[in-house]
N, C-alpha and C. Protein backbone atom coordinates (compact mmCIF):
# COMPACT_ATOMS: atom_id res chain seq x y z
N UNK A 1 73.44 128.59 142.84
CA UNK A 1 74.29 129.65 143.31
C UNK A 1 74.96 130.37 142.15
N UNK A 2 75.59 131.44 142.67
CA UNK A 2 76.53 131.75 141.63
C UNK A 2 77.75 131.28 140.64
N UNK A 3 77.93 131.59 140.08
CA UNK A 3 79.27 130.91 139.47
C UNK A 3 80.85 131.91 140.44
N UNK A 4 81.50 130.48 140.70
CA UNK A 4 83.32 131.20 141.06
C UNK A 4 83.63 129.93 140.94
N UNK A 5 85.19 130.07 140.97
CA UNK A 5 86.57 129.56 140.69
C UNK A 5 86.82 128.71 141.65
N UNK A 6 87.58 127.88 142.18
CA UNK A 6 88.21 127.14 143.17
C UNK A 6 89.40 128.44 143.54
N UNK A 7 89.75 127.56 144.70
CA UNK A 7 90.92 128.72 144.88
C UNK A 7 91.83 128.59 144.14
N UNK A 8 92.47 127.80 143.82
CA UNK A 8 93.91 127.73 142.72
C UNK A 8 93.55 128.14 141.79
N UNK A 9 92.07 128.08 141.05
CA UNK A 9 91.90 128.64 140.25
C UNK A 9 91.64 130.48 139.78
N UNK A 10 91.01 130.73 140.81
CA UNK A 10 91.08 132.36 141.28
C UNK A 10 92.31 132.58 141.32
N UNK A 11 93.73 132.00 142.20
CA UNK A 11 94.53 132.56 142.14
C UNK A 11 95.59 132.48 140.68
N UNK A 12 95.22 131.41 139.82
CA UNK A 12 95.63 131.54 138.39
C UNK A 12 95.52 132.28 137.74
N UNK A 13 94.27 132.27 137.72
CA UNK A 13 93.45 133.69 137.06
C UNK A 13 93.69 135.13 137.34
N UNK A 14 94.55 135.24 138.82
CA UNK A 14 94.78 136.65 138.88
C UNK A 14 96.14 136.61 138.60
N UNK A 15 97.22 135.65 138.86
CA UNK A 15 98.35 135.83 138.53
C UNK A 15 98.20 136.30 136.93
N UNK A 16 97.81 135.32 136.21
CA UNK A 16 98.12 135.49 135.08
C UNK A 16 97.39 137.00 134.71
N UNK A 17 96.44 137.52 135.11
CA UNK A 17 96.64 139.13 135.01
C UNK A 17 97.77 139.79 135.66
N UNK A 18 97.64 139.44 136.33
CA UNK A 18 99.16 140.53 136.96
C UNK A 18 100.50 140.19 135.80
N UNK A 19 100.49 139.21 135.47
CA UNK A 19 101.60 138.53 134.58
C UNK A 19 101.24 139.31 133.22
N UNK A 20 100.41 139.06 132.42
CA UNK A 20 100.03 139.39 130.87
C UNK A 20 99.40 140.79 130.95
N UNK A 21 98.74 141.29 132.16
CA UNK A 21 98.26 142.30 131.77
C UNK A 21 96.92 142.58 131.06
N UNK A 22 97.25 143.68 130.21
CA UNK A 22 96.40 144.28 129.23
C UNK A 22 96.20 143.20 127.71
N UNK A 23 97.15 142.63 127.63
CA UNK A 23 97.28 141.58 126.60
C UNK A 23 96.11 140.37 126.60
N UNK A 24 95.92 140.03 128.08
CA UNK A 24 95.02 139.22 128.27
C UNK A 24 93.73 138.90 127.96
N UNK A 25 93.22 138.34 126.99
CA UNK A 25 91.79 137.97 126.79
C UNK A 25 91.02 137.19 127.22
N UNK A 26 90.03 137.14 127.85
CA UNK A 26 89.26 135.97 128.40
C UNK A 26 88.02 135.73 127.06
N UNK A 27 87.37 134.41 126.80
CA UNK A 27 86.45 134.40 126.24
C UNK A 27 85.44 133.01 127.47
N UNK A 28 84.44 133.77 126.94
CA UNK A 28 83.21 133.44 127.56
C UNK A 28 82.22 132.22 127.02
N UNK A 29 82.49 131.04 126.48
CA UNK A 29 80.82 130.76 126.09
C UNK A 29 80.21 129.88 126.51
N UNK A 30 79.50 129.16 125.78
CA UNK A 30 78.81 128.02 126.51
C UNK A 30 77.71 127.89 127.37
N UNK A 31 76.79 127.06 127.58
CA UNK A 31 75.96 127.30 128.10
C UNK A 31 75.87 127.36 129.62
N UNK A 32 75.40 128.39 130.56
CA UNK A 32 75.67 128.83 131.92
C UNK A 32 75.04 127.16 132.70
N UNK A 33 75.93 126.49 133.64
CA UNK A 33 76.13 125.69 134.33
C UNK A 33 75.29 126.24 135.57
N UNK A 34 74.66 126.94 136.01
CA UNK A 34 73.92 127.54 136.95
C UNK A 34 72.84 128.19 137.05
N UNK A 35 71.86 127.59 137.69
CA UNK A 35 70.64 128.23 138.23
C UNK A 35 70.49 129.80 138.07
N UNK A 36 69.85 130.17 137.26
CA UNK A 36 69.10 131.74 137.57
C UNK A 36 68.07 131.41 138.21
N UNK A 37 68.41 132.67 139.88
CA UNK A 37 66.73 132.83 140.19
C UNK A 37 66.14 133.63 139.58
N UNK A 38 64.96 133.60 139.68
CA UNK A 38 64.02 134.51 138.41
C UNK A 38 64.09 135.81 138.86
N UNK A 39 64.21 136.22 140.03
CA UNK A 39 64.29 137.55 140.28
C UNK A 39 65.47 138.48 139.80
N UNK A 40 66.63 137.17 139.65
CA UNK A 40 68.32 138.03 138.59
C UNK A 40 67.68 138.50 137.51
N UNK A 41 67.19 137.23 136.98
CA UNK A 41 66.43 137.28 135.52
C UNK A 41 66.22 138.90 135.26
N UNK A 42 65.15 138.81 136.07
CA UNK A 42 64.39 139.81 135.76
C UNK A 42 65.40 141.38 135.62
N UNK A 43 65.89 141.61 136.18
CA UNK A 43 66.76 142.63 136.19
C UNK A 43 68.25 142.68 134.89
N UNK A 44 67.85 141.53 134.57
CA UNK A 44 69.09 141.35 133.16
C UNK A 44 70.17 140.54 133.39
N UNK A 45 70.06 140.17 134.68
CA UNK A 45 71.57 139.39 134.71
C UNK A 45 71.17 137.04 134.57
N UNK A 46 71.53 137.62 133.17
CA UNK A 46 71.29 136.12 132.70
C UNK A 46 72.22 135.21 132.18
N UNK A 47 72.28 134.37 131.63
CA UNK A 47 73.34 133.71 130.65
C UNK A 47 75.11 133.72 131.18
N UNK A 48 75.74 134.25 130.16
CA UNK A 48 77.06 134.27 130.61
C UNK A 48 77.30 135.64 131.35
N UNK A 49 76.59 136.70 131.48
CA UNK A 49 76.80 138.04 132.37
C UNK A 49 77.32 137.86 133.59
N UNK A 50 76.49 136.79 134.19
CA UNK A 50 77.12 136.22 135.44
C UNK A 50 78.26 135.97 135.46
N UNK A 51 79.04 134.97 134.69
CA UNK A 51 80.74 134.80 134.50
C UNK A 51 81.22 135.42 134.59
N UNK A 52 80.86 136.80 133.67
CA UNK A 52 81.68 137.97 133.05
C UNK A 52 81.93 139.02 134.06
N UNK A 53 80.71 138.80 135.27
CA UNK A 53 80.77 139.83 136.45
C UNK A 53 81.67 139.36 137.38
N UNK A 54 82.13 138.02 136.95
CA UNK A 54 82.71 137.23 138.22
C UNK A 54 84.46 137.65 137.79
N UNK A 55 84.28 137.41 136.44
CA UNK A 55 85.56 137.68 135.89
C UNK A 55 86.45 139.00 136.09
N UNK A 56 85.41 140.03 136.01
CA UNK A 56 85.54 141.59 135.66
C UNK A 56 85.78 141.70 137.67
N UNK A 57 84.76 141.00 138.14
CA UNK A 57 85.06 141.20 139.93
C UNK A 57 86.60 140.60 140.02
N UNK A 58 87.10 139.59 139.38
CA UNK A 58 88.86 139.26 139.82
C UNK A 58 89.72 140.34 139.38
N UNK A 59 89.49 140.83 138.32
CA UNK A 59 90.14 141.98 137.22
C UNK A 59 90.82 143.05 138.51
N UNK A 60 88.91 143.27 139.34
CA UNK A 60 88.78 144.84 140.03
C UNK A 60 90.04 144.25 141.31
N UNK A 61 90.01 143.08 141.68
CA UNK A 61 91.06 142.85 142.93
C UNK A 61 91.94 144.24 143.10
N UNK A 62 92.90 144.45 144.51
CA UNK A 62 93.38 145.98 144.80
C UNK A 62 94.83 145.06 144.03
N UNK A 63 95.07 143.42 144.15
CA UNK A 63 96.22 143.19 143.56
C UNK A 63 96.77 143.36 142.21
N UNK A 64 95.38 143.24 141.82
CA UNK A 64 95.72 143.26 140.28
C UNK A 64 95.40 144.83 139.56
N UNK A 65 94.58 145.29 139.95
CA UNK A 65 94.50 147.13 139.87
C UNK A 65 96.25 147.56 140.28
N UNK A 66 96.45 147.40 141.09
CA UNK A 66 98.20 148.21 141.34
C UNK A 66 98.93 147.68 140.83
N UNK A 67 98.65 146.72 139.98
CA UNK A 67 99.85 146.35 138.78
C UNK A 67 99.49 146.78 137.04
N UNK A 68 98.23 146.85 136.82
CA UNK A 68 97.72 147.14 135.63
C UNK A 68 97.41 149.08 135.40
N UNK A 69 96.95 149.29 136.52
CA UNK A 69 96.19 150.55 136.39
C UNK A 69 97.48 151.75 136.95
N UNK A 70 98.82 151.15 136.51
CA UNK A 70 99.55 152.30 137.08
C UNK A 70 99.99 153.24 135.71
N UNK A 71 100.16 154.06 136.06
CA UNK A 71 100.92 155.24 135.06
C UNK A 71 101.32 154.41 133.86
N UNK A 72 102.38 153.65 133.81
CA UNK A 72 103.29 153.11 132.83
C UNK A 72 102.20 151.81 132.47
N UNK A 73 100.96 151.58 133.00
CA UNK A 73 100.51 150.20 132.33
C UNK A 73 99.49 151.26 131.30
N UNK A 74 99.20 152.36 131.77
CA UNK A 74 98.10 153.14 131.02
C UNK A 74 98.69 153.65 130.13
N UNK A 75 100.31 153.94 130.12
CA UNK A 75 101.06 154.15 128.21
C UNK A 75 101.10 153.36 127.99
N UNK A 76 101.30 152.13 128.19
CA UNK A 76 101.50 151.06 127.20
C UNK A 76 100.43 150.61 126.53
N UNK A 77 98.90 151.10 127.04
CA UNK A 77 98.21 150.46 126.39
C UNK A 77 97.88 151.00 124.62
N UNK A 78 98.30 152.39 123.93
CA UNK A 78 98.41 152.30 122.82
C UNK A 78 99.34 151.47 122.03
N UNK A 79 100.59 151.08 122.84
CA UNK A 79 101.04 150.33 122.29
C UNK A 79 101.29 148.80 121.90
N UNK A 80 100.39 148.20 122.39
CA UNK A 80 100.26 146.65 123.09
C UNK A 80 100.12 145.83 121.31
N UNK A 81 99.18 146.17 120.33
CA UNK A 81 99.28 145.83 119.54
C UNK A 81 100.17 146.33 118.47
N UNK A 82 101.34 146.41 118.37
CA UNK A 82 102.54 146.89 117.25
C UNK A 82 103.62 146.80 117.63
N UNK A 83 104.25 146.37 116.34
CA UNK A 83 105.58 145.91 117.04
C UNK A 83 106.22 147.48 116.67
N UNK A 84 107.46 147.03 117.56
CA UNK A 84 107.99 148.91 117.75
C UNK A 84 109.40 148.03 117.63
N UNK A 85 110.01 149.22 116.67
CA UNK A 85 111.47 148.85 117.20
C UNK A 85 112.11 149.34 117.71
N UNK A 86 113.38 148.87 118.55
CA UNK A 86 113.55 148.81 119.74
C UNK A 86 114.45 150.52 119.44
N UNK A 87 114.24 151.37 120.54
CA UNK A 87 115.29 152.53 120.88
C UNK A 87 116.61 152.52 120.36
N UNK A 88 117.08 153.73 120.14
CA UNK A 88 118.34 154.05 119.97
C UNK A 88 118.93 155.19 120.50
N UNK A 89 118.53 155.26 122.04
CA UNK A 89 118.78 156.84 122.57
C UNK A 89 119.72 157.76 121.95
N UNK A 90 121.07 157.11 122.21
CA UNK A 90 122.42 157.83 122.05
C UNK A 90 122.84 158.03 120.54
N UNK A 91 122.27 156.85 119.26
CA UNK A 91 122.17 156.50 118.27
C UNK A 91 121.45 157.24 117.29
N UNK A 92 120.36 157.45 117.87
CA UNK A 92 119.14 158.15 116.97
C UNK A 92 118.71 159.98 117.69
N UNK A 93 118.71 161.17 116.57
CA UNK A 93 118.25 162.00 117.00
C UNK A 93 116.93 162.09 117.67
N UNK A 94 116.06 161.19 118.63
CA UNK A 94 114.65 161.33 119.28
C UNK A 94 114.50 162.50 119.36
N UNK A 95 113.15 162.33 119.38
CA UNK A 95 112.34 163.63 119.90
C UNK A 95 112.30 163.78 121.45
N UNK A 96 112.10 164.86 122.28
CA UNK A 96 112.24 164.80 123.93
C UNK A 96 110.99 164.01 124.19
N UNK A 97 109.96 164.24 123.64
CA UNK A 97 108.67 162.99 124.02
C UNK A 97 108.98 161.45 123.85
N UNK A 98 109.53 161.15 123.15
CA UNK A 98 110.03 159.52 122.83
C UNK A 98 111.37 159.30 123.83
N UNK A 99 112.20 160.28 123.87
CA UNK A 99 113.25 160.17 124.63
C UNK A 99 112.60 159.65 126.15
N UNK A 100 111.77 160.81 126.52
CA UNK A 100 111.38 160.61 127.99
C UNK A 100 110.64 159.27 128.43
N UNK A 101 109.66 158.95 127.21
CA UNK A 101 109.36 157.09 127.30
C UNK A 101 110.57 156.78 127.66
N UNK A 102 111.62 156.80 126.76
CA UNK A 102 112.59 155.55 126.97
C UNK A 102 113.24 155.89 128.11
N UNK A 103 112.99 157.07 129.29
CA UNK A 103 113.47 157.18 130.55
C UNK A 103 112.55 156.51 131.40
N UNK A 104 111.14 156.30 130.89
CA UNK A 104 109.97 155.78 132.29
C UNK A 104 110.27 154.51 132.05
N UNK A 105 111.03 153.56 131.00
CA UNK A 105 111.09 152.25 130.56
C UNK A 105 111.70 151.29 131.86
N UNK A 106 110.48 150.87 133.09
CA UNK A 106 111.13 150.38 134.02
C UNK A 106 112.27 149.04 133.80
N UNK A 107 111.71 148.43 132.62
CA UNK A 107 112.61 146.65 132.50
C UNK A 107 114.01 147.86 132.06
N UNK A 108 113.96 148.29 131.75
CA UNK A 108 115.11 148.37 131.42
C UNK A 108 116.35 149.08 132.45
N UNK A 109 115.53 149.31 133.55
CA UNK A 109 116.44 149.94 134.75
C UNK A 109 116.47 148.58 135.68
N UNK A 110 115.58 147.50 135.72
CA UNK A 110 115.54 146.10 136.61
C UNK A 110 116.35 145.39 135.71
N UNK A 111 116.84 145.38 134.52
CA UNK A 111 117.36 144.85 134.34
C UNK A 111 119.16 144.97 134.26
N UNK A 112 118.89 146.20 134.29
CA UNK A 112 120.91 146.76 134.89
C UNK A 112 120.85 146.74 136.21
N UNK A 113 120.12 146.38 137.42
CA UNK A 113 120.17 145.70 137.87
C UNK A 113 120.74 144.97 138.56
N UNK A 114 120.15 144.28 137.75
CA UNK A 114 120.42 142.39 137.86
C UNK A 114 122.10 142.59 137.14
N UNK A 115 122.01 142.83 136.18
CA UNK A 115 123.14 142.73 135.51
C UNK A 115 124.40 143.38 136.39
N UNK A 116 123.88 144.15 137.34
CA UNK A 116 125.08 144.78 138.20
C UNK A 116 124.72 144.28 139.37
């Protein structure tokens, strides 16, 4: 059969996308634990592709798409590798483009909040 997850495990696997995001790396190796019928074969789907379709199929979930694929997950993704330091709205002359990031900056409205 194909390769999948147990359920706790599917649902690990998607939390922790919904949790990490774009940050998240999966790696793949090892040798495939499962039967190819020859007819997959034939069409290319061999080796670890199978995993990777299984993986990329949890990714596509509608749960984990409406947490990754929104507006604010698609700016962040130039920024995911660099550290930035942190704002100084009132402090620093910004530019209106950097300013207006630091208006879409949701943690920082959940977290006044909480705090109120």
């Amino acid at each position: 059969g194909f390769p999948t997850l147990a359920k706790t495990h599917q649902f690990l696997f998607v939390e922790l996308m919904k949790r990490l995001g774009r940050t998240c790396r999966v790696l793949v190796e090892g040798s495939p634990c499962h039967q190819i019928p020859e007819d997959e074969e034939a069409i290319g789907k061999c080796g670890n592709k199978l995993y990777l379709q299984y993986l990329r199929h949890l990714r596509s979930k509608e749960e984990v798409t409406n947490i990754l694929d929104t507006e604010e997950g698609q700016m962040e993704t130039g920024y995911l590798d660099h550290l930035q330091s942190a704002l100084q709205p009132l402090g620093d002359n910004l530019e209106f483009s950097t300013y207006e990031v630091f208006e879409k900056d949701p943690v920082k409205y959940e977290r006044y909040r909480q705090a109120v």
